[in-house]
PDB file of N, CA and C in Angstrom:
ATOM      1  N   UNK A   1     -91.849 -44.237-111.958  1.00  0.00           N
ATOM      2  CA  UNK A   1     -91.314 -45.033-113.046  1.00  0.00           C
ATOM      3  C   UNK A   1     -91.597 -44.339-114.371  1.00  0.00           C
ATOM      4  N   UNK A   2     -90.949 -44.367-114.793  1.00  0.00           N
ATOM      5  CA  UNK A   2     -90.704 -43.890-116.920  1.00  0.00           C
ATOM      6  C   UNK A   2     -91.926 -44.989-117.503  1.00  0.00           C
ATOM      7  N   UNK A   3     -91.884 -44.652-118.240  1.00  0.00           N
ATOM      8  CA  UNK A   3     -92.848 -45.314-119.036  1.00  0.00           C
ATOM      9  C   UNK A   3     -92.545 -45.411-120.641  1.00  0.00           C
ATOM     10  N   UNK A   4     -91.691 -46.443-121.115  1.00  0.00           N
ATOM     11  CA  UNK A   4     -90.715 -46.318-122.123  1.00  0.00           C
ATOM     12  C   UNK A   4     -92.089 -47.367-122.951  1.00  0.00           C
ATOM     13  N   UNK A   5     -91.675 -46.680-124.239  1.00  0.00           N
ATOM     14  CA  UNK A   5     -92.105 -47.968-125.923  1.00  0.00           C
ATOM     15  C   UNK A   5     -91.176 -48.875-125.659  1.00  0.00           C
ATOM     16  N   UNK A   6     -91.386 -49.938-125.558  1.00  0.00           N
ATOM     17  CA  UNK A   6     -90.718 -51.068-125.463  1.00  0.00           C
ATOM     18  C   UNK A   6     -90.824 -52.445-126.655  1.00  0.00           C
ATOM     19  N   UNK A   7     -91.817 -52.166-127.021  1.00  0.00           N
ATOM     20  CA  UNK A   7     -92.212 -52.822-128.275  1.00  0.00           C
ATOM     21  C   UNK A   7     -93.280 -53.123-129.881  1.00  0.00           C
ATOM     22  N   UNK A   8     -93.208 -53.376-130.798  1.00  0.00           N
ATOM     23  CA  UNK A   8     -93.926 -53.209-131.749  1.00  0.00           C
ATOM     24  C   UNK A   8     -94.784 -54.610-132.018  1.00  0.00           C
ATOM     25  N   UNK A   9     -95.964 -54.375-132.925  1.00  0.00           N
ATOM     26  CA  UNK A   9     -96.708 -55.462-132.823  1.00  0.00           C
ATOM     27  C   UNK A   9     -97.370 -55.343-134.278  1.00  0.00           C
ATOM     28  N   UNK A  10     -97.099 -56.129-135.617  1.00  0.00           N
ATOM     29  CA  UNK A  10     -97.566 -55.814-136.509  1.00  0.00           C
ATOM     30  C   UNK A  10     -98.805 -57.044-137.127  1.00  0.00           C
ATOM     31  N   UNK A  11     -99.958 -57.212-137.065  1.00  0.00           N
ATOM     32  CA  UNK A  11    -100.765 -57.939-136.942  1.00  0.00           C
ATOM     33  C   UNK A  11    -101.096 -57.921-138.871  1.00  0.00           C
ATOM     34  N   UNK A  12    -101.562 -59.438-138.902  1.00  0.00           N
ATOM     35  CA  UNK A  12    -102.096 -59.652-140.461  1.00  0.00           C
ATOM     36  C   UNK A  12    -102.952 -61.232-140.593  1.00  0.00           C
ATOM     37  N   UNK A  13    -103.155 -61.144-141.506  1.00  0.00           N
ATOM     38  CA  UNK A  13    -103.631 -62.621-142.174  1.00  0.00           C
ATOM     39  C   UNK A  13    -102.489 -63.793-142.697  1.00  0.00           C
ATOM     40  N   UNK A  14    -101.942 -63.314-143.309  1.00  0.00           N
ATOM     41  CA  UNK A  14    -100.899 -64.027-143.836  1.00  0.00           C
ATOM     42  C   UNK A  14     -99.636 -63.918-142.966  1.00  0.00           C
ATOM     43  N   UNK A  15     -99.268 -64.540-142.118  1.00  0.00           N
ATOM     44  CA  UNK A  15     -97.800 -64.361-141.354  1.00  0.00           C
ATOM     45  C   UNK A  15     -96.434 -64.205-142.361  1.00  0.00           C
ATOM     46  N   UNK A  16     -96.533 -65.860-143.498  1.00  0.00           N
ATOM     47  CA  UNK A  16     -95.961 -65.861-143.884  1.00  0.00           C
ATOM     48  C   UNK A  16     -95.615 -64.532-145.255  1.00  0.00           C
ATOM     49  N   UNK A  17     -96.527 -64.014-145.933  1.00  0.00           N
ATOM     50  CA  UNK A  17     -96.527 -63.329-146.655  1.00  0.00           C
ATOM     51  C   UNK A  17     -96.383 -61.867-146.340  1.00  0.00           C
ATOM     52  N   UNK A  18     -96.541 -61.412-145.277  1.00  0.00           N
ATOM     53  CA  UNK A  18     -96.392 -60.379-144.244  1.00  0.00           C
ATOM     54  C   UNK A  18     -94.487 -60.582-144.219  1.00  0.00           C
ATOM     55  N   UNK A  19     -94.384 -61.288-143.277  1.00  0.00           N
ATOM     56  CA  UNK A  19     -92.986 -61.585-142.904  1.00  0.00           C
ATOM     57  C   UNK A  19     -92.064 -61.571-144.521  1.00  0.00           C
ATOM     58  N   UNK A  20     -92.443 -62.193-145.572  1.00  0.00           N
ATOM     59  CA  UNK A  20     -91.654 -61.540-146.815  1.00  0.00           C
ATOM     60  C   UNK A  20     -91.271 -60.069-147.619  1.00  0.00           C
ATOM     61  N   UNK A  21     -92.672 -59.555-146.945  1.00  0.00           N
ATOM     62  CA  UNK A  21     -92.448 -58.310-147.604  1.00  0.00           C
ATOM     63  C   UNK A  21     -91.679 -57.783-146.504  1.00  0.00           C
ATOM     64  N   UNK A  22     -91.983 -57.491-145.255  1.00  0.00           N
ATOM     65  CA  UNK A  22     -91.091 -56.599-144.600  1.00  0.00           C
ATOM     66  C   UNK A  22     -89.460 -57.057-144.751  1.00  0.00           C
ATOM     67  N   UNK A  23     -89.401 -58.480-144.433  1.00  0.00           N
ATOM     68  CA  UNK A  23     -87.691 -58.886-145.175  1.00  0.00           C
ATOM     69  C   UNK A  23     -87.596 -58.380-146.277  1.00  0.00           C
ATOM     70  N   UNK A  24     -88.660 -58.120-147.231  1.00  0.00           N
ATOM     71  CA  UNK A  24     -88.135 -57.359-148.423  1.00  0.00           C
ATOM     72  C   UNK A  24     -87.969 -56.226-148.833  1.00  0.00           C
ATOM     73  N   UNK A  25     -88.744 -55.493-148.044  1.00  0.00           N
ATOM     74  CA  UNK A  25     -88.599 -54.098-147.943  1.00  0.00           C
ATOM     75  C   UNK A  25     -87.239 -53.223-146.930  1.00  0.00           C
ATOM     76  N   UNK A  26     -87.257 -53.897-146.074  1.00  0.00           N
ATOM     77  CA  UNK A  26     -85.834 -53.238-144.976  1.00  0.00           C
ATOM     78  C   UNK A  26     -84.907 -54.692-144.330  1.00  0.00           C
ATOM     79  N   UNK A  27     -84.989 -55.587-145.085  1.00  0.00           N
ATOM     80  CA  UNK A  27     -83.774 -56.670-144.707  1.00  0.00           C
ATOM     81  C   UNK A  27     -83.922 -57.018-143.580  1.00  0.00           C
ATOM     82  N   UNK A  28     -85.234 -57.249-142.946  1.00  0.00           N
ATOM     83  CA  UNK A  28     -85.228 -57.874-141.379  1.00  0.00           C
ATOM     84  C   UNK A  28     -85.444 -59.401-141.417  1.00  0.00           C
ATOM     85  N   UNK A  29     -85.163 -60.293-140.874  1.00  0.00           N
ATOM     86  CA  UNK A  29     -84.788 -61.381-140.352  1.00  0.00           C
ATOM     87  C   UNK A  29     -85.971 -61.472-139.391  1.00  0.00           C
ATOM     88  N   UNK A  30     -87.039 -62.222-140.109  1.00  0.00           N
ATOM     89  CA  UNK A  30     -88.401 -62.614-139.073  1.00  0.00           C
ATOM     90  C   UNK A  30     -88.522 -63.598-138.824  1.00  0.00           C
ATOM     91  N   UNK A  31     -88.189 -64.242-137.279  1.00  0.00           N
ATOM     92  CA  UNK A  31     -88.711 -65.844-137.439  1.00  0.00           C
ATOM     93  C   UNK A  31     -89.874 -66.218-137.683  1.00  0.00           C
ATOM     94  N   UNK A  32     -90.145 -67.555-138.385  1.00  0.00           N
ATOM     95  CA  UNK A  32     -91.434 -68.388-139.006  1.00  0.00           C
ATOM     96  C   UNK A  32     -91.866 -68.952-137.659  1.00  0.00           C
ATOM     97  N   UNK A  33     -91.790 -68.992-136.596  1.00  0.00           N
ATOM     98  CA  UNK A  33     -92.505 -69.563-135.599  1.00  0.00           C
ATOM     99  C   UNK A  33     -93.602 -68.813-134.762  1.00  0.00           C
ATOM    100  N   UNK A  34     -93.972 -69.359-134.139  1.00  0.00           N
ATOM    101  CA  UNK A  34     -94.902 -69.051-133.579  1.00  0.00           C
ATOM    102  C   UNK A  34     -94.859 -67.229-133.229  1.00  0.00           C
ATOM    103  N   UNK A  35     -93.605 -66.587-132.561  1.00  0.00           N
ATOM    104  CA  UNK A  35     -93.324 -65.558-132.156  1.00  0.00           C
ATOM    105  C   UNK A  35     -93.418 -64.388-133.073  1.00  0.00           C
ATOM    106  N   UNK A  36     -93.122 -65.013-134.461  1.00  0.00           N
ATOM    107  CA  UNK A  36     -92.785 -64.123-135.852  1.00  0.00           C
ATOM    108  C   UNK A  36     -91.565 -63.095-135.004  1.00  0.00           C
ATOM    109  N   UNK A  37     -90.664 -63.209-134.177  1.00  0.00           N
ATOM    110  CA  UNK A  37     -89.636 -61.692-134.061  1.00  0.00           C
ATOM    111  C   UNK A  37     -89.228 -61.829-134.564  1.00  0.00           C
ATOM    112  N   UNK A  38     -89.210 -59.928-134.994  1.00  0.00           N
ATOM    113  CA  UNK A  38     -88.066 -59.367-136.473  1.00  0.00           C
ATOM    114  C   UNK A  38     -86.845 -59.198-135.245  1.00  0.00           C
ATOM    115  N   UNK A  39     -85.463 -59.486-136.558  1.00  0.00           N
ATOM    116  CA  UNK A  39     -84.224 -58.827-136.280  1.00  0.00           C
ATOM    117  C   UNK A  39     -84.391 -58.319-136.952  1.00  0.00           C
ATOM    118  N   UNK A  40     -84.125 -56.713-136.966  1.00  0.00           N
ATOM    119  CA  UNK A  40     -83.986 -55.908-137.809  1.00  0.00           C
ATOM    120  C   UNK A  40     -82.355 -55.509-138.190  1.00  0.00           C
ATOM    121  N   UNK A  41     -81.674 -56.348-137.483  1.00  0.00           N
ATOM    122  CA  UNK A  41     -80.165 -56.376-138.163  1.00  0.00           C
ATOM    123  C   UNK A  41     -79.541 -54.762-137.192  1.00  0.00           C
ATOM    124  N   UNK A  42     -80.283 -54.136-136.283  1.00  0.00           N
ATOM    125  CA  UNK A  42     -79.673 -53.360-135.631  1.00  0.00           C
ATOM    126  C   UNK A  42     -79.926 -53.220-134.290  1.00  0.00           C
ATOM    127  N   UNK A  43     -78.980 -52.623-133.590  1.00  0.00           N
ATOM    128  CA  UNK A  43     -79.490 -52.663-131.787  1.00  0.00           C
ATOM    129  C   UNK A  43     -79.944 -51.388-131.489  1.00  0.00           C
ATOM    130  N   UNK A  44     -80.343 -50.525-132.344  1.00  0.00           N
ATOM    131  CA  UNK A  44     -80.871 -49.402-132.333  1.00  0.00           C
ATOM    132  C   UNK A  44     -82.532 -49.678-132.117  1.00  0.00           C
ATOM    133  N   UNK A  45     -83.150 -48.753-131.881  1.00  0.00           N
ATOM    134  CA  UNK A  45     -84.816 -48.760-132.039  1.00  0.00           C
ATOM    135  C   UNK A  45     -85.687 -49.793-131.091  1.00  0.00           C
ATOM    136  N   UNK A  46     -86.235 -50.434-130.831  1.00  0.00           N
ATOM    137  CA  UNK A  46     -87.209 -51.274-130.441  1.00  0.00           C
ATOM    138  C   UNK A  46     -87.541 -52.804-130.853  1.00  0.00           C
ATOM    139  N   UNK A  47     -87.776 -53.672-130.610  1.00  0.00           N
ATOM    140  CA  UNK A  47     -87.901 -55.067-130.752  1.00  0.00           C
ATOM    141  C   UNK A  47     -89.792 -55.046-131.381  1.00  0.00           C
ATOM    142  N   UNK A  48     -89.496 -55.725-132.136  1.00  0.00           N
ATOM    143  CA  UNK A  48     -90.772 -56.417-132.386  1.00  0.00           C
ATOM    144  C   UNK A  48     -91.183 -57.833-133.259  1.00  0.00           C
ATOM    145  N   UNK A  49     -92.697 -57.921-133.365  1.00  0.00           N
ATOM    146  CA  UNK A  49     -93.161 -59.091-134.033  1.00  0.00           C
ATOM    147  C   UNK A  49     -94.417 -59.214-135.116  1.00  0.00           C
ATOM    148  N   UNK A  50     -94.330 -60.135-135.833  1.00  0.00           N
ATOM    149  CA  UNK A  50     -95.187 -60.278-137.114  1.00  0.00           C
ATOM    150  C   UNK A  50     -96.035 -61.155-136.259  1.00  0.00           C
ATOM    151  N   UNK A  51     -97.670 -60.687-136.415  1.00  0.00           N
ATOM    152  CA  UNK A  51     -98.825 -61.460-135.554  1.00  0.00           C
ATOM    153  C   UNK A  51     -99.782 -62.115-136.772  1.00  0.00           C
ATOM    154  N   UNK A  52    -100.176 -62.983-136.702  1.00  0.00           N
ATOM    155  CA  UNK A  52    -101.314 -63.635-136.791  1.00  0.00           C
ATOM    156  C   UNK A  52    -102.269 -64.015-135.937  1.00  0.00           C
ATOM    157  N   UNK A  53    -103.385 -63.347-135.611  1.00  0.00           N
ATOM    158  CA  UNK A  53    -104.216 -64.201-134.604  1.00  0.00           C
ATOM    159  C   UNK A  53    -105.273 -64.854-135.018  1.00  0.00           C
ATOM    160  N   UNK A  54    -105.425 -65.018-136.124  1.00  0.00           N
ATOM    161  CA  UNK A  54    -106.308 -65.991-136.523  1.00  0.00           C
ATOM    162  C   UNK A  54    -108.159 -65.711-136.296  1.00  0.00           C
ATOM    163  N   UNK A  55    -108.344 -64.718-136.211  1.00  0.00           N
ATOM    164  CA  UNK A  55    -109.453 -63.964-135.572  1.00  0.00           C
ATOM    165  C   UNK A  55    -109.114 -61.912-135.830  1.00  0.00           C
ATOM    166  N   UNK A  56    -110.352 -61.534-135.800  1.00  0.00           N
ATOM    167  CA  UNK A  56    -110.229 -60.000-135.927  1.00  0.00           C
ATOM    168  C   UNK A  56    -109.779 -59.474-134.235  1.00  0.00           C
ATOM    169  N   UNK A  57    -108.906 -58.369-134.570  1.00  0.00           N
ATOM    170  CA  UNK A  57    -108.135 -57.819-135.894  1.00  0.00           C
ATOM    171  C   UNK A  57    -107.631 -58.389-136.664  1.00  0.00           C
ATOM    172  N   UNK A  58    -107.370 -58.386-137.893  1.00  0.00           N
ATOM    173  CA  UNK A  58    -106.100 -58.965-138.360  1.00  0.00           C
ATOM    174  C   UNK A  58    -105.200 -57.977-138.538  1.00  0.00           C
ATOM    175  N   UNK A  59    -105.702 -56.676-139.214  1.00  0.00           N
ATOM    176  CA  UNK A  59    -104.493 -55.866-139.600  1.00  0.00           C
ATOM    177  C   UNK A  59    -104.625 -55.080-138.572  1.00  0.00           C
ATOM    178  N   UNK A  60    -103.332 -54.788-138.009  1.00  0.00           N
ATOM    179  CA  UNK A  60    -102.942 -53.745-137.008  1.00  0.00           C
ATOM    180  C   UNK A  60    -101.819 -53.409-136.705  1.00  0.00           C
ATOM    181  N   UNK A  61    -101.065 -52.426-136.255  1.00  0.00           N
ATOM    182  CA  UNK A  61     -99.947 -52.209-135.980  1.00  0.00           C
ATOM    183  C   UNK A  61     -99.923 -51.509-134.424  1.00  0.00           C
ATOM    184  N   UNK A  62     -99.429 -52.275-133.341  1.00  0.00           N
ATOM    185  CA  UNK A  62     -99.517 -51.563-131.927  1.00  0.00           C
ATOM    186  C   UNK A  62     -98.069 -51.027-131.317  1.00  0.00           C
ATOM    187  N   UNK A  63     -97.814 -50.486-130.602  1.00  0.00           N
ATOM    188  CA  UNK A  63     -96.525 -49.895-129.737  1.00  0.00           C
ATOM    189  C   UNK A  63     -97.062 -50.764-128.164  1.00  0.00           C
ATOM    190  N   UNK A  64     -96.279 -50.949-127.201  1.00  0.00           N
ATOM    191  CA  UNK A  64     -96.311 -51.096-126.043  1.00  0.00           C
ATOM    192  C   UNK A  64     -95.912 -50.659-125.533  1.00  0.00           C
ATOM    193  N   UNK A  65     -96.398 -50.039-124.141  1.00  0.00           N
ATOM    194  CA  UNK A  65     -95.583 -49.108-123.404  1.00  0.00           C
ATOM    195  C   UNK A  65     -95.612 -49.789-122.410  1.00  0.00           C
ATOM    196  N   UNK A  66     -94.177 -50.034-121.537  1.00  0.00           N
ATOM    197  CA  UNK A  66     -93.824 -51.000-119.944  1.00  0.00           C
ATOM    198  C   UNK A  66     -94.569 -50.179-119.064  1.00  0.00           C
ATOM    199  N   UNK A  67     -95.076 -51.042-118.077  1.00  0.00           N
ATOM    200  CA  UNK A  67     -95.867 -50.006-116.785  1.00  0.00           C
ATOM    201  C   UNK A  67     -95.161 -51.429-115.709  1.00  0.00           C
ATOM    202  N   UNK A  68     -95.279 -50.494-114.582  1.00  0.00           N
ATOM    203  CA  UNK A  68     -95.011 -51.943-113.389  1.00  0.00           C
ATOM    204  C   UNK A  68     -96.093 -52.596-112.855  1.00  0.00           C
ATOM    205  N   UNK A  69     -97.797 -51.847-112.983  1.00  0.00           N
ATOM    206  CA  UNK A  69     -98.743 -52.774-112.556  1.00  0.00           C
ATOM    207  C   UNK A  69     -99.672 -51.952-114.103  1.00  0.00           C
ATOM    208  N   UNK A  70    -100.127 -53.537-114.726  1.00  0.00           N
ATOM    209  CA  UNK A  70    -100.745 -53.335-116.133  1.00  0.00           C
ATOM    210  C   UNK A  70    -102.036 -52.849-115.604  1.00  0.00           C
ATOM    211  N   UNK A  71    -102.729 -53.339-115.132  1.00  0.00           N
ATOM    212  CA  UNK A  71    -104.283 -53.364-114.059  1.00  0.00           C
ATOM    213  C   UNK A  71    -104.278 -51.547-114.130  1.00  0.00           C
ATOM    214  N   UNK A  72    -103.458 -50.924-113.217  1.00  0.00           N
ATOM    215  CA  UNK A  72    -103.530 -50.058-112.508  1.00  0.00           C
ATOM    216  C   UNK A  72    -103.643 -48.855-113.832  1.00  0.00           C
ATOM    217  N   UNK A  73    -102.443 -49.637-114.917  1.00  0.00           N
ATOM    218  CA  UNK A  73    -102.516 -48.420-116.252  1.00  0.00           C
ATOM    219  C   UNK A  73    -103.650 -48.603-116.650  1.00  0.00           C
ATOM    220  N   UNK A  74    -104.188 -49.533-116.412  1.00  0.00           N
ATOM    221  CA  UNK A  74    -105.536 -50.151-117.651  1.00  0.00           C
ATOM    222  C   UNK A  74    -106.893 -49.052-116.974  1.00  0.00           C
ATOM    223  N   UNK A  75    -106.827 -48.917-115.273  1.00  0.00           N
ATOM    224  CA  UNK A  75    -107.916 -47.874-114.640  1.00  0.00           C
ATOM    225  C   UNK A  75    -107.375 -46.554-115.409  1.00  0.00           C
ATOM    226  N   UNK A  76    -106.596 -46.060-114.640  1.00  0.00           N
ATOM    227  CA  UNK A  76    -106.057 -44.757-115.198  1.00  0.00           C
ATOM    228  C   UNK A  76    -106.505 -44.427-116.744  1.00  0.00           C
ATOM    229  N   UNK A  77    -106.235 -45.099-117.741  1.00  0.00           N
ATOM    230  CA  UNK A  77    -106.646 -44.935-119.186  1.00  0.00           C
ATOM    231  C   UNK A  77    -108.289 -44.938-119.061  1.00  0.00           C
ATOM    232  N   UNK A  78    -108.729 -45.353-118.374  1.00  0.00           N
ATOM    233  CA  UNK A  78    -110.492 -45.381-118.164  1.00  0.00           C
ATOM    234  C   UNK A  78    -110.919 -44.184-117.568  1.00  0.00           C
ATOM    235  N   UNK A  79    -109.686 -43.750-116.688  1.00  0.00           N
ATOM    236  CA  UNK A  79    -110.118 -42.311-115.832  1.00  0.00           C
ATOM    237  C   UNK A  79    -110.269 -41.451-116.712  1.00  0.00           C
ATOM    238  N   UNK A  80    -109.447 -41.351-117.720  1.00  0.00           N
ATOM    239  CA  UNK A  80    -109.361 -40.460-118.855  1.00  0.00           C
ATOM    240  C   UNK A  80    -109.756 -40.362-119.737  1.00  0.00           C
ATOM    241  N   UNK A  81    -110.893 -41.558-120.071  1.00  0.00           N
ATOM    242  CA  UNK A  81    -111.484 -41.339-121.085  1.00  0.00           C
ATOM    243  C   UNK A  81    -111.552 -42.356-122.079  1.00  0.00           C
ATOM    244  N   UNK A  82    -110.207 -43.407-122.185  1.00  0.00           N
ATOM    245  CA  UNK A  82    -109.747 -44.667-122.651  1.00  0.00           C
ATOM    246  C   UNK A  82    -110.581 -45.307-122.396  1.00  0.00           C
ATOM    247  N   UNK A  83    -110.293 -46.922-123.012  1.00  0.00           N
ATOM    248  CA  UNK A  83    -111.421 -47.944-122.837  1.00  0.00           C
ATOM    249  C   UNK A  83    -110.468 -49.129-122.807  1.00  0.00           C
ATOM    250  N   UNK A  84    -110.524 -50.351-122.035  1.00  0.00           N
ATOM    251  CA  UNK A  84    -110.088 -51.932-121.842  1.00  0.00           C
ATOM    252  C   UNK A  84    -110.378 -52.285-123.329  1.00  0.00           C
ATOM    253  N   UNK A  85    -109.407 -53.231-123.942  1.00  0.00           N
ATOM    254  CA  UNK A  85    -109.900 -53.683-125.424  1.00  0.00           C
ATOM    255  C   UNK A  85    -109.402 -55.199-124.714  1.00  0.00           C
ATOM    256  N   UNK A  86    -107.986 -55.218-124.238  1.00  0.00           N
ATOM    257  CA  UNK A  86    -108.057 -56.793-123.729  1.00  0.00           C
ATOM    258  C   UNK A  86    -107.420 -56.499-122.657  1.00  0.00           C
ATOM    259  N   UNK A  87    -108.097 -57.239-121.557  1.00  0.00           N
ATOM    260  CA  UNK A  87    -107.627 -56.753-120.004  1.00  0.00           C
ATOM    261  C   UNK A  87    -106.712 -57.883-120.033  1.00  0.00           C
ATOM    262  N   UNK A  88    -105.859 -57.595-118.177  1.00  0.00           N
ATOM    263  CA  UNK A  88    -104.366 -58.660-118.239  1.00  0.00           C
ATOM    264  C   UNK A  88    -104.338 -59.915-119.001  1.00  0.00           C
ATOM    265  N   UNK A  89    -103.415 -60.162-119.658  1.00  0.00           N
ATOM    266  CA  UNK A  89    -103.214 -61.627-120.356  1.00  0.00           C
ATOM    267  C   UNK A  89    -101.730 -62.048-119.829  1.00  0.00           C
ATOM    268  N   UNK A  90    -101.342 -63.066-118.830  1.00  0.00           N
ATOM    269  CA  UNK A  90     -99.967 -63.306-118.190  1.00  0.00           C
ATOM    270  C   UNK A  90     -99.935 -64.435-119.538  1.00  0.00           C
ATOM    271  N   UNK A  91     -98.213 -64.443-120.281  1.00  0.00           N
ATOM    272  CA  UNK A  91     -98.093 -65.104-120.985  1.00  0.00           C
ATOM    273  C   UNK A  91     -96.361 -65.113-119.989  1.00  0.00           C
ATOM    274  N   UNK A  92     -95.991 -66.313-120.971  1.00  0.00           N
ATOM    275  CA  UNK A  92     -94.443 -66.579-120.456  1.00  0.00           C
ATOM    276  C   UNK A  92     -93.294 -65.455-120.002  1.00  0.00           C
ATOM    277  N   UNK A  93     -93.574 -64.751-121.052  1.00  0.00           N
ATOM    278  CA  UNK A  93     -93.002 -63.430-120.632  1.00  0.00           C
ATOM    279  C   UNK A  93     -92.874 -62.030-120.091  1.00  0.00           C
ATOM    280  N   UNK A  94     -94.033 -62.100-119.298  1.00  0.00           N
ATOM    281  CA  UNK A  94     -95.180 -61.104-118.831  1.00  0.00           C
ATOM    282  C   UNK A  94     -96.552 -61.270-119.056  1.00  0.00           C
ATOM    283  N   UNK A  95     -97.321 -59.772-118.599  1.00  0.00           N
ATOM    284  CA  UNK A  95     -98.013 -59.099-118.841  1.00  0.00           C
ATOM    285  C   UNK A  95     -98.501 -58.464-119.676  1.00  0.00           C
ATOM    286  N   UNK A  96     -99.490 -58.683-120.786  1.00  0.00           N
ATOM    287  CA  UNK A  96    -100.042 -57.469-121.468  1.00  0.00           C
ATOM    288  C   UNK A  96    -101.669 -57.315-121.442  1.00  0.00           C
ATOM    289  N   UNK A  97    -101.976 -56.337-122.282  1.00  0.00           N
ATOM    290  CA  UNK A  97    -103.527 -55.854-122.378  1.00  0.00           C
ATOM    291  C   UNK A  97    -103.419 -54.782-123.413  1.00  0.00           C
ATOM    292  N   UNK A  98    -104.162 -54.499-123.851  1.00  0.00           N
ATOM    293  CA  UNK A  98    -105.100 -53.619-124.711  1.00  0.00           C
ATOM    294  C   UNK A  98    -105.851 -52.656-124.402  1.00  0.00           C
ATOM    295  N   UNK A  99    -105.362 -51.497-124.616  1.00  0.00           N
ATOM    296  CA  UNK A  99    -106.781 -49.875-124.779  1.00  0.00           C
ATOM    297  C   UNK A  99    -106.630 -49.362-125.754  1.00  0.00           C
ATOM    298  N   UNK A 100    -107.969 -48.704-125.912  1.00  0.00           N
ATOM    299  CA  UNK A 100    -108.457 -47.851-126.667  1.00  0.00           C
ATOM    300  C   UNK A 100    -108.205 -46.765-125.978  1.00  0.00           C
ATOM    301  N   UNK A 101    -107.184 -45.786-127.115  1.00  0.00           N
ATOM    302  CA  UNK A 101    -107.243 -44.048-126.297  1.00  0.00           C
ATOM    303  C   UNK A 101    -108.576 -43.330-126.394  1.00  0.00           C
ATOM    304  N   UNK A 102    -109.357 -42.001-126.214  1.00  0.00           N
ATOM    305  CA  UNK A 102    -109.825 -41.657-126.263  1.00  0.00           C
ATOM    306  C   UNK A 102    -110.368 -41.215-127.618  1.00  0.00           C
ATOM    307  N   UNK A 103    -109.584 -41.805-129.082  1.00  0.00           N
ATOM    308  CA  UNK A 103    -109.762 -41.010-129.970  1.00  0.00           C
ATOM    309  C   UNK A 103    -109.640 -42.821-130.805  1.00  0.00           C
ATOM    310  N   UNK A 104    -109.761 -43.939-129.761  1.00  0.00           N
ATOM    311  CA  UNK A 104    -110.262 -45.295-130.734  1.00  0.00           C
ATOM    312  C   UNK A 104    -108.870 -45.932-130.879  1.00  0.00           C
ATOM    313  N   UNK A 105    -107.778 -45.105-130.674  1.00  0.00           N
ATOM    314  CA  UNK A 105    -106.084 -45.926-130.985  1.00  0.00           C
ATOM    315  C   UNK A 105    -106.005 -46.860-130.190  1.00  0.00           C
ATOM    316  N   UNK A 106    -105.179 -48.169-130.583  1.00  0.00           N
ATOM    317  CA  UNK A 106    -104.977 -49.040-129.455  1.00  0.00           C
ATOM    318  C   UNK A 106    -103.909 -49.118-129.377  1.00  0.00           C
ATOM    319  N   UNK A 107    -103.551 -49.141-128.220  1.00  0.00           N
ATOM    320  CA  UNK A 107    -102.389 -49.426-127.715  1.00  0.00           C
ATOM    321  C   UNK A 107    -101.857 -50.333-126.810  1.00  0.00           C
ATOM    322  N   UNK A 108    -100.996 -50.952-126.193  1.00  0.00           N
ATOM    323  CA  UNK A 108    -100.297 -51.834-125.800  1.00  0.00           C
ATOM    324  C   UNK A 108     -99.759 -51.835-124.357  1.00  0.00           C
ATOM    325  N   UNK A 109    -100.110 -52.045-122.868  1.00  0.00           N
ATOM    326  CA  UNK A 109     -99.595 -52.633-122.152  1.00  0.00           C
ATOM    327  C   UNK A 109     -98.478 -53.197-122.128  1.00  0.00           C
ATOM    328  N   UNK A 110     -97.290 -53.563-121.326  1.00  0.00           N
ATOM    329  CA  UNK A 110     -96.361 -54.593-121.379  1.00  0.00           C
ATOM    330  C   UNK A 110     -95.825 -54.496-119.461  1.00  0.00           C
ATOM    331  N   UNK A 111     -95.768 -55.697-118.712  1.00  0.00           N
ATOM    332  CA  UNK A 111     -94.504 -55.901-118.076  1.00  0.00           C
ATOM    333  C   UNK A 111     -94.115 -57.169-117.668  1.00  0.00           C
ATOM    334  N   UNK A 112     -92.763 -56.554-118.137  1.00  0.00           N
ATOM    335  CA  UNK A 112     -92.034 -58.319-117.674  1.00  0.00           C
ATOM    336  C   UNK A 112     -92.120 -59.114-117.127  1.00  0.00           C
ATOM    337  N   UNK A 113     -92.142 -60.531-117.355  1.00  0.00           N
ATOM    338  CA  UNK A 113     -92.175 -61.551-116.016  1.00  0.00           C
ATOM    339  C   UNK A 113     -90.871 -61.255-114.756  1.00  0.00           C
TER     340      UNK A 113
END
């Protein structure tokens, strides 16, 4: 299997004030709900969302990369040197988790329900 970026994840304090500037800076269309997804007004590039979690991190910006078993990417990244930051989390729409690369980056898990 490929192992495609499939999605973006832009984390803050302020959802709402977050979500204005990027509408103000490149014209994206962020919903105010819970999800924060940007339309970015094109079908080009990647899907993503404005985060609040209410807890640290706040500021962050992640990529996700699809795997078909999250678990199995999550060892492998440990074989190498990586580290678990948040192991499987099944939400409505999948699978995700959290590592640390070898050099502290985090990055993003994803697969579909």
């Amino acid at each position: 299997m490929s192992h495609p970026v499939v999605h973006f994840e832009i984390g803050c304090k302020d959802k709402a004030a977050t979500s204005a500037f990027y509408a103000a800076a490149f014209g994206w269309a962020i919903d105010s709900g819970p999800l924060g997804d940007i339309n970015t007004g094109s079908s080009e590039g990647i899907q993503g969302h404005i985060a609040a979690l209410g807890h640290e991190p706040h500021q962050f910006t992640h990529f996700y990369v699809q795997t078909e078993d999250v678990a199995a990417s999550l060892a492998r990244v440990q074989e190498l040197g990586g580290r678990t930051l948040v192991p499987p989390v099944a939400i409505p729409g999948g699978t995700f988790a959290w590592f640390a690369d070898p050099e502290g980056n985090t990055v993003g898990l994803w697969k579909p329900a």
